[in-house]
N, C-alpha and C. Protein backbone atom coordinates (compact mmCIF):
# COMPACT_ATOMS: atom_id res chain seq x y z
N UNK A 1 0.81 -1.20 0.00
CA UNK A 1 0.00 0.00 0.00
C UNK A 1 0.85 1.26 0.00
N UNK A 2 2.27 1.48 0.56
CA UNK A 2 2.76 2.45 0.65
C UNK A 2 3.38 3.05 -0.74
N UNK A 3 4.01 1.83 -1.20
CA UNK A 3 4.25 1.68 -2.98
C UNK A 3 3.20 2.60 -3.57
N UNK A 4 1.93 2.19 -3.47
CA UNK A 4 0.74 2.78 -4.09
C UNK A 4 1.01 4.38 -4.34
N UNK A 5 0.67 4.35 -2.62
CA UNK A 5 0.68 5.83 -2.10
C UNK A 5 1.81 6.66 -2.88
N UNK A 6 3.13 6.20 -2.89
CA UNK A 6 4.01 6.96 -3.29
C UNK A 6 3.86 7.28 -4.50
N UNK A 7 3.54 6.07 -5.28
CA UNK A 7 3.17 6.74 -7.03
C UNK A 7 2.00 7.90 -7.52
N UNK A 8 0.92 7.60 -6.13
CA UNK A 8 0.01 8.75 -6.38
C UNK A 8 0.44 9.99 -6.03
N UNK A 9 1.24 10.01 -4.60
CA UNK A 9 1.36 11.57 -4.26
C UNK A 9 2.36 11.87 -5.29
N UNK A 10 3.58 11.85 -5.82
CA UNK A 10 4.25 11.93 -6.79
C UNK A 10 3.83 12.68 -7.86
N UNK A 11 2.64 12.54 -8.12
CA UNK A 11 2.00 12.49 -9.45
C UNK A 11 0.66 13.63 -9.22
N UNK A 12 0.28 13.43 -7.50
CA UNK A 12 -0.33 14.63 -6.80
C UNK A 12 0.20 15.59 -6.95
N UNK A 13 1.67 15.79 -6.41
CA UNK A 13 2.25 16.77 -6.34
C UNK A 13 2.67 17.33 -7.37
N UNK A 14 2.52 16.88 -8.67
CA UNK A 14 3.10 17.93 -9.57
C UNK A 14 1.68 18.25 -10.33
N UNK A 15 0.31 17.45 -10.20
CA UNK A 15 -0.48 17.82 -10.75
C UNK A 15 -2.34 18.24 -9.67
N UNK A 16 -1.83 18.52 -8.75
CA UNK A 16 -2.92 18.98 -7.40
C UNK A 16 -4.34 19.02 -8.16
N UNK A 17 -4.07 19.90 -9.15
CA UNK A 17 -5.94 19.99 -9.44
C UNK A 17 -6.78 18.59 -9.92
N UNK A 18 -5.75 18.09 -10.21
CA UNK A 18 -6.24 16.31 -10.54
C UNK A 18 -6.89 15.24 -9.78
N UNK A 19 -6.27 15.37 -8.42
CA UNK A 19 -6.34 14.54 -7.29
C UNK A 19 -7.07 13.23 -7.63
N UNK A 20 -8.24 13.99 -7.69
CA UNK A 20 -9.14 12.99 -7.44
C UNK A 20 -9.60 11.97 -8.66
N UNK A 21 -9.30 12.50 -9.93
CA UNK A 21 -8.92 11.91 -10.95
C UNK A 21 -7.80 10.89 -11.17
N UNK A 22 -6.87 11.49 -10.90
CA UNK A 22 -5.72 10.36 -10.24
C UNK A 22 -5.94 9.57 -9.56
N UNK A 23 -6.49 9.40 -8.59
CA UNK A 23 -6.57 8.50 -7.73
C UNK A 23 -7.95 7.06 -8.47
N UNK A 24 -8.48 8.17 -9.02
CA UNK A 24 -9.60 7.20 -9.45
C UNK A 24 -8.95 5.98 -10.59
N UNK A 25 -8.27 6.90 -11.40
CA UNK A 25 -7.84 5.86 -12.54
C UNK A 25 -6.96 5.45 -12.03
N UNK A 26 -5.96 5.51 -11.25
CA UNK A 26 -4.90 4.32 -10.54
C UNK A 26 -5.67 3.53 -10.21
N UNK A 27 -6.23 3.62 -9.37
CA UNK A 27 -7.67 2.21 -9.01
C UNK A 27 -8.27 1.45 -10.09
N UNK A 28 -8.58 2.06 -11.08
CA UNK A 28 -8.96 1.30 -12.32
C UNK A 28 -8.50 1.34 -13.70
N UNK A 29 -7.15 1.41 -13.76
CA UNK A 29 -6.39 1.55 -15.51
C UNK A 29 -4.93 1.17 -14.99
N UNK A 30 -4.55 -0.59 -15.60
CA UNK A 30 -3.80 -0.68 -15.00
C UNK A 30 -2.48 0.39 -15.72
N UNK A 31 -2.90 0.85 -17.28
CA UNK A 31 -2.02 1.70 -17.65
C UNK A 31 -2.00 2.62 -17.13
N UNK A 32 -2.56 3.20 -16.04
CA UNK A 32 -1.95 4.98 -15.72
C UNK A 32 -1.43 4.49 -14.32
N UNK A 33 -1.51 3.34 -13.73
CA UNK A 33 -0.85 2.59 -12.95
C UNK A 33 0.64 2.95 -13.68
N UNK A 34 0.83 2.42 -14.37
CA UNK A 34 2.25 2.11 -15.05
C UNK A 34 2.41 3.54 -14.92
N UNK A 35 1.92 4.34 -15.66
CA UNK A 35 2.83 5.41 -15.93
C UNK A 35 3.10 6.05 -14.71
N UNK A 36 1.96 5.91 -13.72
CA UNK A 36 2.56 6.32 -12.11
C UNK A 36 3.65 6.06 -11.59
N UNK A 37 4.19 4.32 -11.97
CA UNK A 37 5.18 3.81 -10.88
C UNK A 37 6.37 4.80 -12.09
N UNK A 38 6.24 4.79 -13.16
CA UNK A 38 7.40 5.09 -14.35
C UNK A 38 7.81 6.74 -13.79
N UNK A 39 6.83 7.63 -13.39
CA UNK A 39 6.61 8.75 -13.21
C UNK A 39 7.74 8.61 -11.33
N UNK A 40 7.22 8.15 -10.83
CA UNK A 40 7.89 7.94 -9.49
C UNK A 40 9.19 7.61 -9.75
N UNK A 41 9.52 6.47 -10.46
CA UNK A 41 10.68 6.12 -10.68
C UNK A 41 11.72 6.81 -11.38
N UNK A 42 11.42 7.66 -11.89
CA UNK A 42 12.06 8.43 -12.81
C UNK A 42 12.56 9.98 -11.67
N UNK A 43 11.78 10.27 -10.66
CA UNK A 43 11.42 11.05 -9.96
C UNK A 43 12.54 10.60 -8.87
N UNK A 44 12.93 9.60 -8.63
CA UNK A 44 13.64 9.12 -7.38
C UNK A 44 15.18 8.79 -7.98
N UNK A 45 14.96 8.71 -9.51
CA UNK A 45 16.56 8.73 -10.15
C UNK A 45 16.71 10.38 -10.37
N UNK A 46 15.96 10.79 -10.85
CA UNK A 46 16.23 12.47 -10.50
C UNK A 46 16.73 13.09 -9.72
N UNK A 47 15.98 12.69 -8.16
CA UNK A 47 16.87 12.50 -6.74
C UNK A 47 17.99 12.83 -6.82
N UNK A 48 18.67 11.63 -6.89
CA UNK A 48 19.86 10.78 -6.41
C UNK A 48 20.44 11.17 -7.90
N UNK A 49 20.67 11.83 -8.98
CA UNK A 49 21.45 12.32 -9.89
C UNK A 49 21.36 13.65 -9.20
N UNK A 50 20.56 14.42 -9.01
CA UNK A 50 20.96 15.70 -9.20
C UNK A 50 22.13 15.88 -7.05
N UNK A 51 22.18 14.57 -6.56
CA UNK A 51 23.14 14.98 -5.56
C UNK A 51 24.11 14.09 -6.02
N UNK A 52 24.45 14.09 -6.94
CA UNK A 52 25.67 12.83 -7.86
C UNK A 52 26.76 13.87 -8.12
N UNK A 53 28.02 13.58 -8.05
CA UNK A 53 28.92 14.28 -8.49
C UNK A 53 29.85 13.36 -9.64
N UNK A 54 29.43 12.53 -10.02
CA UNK A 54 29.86 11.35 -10.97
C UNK A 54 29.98 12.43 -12.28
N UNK A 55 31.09 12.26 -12.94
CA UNK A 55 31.18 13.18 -14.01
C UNK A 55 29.94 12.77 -15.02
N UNK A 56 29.28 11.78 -15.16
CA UNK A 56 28.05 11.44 -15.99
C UNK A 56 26.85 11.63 -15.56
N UNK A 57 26.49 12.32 -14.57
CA UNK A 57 25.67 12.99 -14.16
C UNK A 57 24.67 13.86 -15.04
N UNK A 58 25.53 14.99 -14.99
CA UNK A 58 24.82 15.96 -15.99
C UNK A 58 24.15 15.80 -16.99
N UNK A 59 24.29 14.63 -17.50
CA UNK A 59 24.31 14.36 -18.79
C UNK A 59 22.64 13.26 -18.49
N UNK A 60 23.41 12.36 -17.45
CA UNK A 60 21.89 11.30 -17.24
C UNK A 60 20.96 12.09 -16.63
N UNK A 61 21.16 13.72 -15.66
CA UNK A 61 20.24 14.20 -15.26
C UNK A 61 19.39 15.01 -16.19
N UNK A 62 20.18 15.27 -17.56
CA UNK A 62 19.25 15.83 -18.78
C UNK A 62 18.29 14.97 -19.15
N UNK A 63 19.10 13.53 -19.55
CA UNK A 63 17.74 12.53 -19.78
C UNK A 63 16.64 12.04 -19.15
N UNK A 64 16.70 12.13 -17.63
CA UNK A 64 15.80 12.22 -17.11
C UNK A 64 14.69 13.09 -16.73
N UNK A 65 15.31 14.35 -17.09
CA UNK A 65 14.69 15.36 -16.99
C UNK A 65 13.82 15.70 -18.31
N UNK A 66 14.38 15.15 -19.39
CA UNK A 66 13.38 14.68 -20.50
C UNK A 66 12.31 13.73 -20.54
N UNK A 67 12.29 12.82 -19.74
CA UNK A 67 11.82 11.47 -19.82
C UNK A 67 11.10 12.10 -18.83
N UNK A 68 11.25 12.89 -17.69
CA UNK A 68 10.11 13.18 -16.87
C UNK A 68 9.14 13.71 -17.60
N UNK A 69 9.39 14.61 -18.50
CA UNK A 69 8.46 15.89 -19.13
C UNK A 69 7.85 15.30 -20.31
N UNK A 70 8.16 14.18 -20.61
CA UNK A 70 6.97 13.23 -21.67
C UNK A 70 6.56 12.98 -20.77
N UNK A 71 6.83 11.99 -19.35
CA UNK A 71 5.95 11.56 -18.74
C UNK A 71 4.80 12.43 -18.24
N UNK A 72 5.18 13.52 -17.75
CA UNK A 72 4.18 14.49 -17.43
C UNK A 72 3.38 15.38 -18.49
N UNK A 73 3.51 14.69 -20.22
CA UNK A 73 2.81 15.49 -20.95
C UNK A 73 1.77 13.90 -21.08
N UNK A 74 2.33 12.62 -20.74
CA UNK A 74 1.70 11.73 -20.95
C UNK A 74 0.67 11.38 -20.26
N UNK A 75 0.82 12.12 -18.99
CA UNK A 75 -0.68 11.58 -17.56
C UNK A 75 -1.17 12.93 -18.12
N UNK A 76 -0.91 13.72 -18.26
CA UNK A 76 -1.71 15.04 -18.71
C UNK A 76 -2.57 14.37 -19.96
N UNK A 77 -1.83 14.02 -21.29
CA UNK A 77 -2.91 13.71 -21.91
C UNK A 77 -4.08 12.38 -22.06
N UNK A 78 -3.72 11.71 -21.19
CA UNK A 78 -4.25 10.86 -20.62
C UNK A 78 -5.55 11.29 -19.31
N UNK A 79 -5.26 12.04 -18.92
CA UNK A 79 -5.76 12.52 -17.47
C UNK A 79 -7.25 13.17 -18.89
N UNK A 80 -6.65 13.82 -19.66
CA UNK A 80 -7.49 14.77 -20.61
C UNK A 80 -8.55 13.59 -21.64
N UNK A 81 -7.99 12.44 -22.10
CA UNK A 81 -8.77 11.31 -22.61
C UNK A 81 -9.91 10.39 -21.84
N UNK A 82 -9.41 10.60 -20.41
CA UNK A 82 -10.17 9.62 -19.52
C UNK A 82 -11.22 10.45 -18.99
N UNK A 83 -10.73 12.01 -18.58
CA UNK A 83 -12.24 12.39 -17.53
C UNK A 83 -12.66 12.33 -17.58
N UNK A 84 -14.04 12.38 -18.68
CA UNK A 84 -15.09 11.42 -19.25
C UNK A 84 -15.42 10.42 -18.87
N UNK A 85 -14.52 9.35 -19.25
CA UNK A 85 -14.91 8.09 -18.35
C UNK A 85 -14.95 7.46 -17.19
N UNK A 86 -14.37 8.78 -15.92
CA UNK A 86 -14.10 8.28 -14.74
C UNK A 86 -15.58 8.08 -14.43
N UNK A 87 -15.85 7.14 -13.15
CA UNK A 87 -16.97 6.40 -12.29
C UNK A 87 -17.61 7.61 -11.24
């Protein structure tokens, strides 16, 4: 359950007016499931690069910082396909 939790607030926190939308389709789409844990995970290598002093840093913290910002154009347009169908 805490797993859960973490992929939602994650995904709370960068998108608040959603909440409750979020939460609904994590409960029922196992795809925005996925993109939650992908969204978290990506979020926790972000972390731990941007306190990296590894000369390859910079470089993996660009790609992630890309890969976040599809991800977050991806629950956005997703979030925008589903409201309609939430319960």
């Amino acid at each position: 359950m805490a797993v859960i939790k973490m992929n939602i607030l994650a995904v709370n926190e960068r998108f608040p007016k959603h909440k409750m939308t979020i939460k609904r389709l994590y409960w029922e789409d196992e795809t925005f499931q996925t993109i939650c844990e992908d969204y978290q995970s990506c979020c926790q290598v972000l972390a731990r690069l941007s306190q990296s002093t590894a000369e390859e840093a910079p470089a993996r913290r660009r790609e992630y910082l890309d890969l976040l910002q599809d991800l977050e154009l991806e629950i956005l347009q997703y979030l925008d396909e589903h409201k309609e169908n939430i319960k």
